[in-house]
Protein backbone atom coordinates (compact mmCIF):
# COMPACT_ATOMS: atom_id res chain seq x y z
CA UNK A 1 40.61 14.25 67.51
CA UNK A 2 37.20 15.93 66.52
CA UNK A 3 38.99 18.99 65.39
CA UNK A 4 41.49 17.16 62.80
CA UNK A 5 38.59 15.47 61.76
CA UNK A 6 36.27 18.56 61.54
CA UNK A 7 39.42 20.46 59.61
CA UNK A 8 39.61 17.48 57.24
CA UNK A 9 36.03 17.75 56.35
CA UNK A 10 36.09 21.73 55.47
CA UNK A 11 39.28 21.02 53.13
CA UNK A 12 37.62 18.03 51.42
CA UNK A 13 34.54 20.27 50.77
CA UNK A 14 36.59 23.15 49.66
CA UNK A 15 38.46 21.13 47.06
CA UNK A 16 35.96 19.08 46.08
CA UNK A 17 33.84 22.37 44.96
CA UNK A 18 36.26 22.71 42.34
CA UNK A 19 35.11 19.18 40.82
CA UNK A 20 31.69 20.01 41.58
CA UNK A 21 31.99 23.51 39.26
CA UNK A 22 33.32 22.08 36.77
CA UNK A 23 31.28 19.04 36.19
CA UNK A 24 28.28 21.47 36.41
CA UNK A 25 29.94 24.58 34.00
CA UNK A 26 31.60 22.47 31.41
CA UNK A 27 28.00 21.26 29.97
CA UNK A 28 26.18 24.45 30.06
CA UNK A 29 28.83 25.95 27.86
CA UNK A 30 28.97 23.15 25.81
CA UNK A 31 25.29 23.19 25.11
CA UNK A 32 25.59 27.13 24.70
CA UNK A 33 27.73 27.15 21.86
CA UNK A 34 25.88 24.64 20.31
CA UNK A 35 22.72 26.07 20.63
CA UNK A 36 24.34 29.49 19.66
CA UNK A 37 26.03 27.78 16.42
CA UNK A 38 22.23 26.17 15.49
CA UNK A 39 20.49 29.32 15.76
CA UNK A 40 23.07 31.07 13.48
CA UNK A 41 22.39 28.42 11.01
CA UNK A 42 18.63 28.67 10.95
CA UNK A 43 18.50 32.45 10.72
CA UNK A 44 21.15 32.29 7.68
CA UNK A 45 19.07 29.55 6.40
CA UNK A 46 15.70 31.40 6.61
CA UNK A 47 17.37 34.67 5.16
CA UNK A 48 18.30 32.57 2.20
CA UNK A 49 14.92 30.96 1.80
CA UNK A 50 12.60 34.05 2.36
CA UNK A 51 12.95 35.86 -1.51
CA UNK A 52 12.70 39.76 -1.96
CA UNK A 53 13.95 40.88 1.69
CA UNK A 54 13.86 44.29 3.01
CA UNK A 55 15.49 46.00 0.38
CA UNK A 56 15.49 49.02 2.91
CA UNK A 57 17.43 47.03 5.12
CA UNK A 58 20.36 45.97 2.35
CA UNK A 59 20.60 50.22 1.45
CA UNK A 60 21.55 51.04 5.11
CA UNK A 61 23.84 48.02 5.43
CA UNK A 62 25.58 48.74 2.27
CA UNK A 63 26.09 52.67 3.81
């Protein structure tokens, strides 16, 4: 009786690491692409803001 019960503990872990990884992963990459998407908008933002850039910068991107 100890070793059904034993067996029915490993599988319940196993499948409940599943749950466990993806109640964990699904934030992180939600908060990734957010924070990726804000930082994209503050860098085009600042570019805009800041007049007379590197014109050095625009000739070798324009190459």
């Amino acid at each position: 009786m100890k070793k059904l019960q034993i067996i029915a503990l490993l599988a319940s872990v196993f499948l409940l690491q599943a749950c466990v990884h993806k109640l964990v992963t699904v934030p992180v990459k939600v908060a990734y692409k957010t924070t990726k998407g804000v930082v994209k908008g503050t860098v085009a933002v600042t570019k805009a803001i800041i007049p007379g850039g590197n014109e050095e910068e625009d000739q070798k991107d324009k190459k």
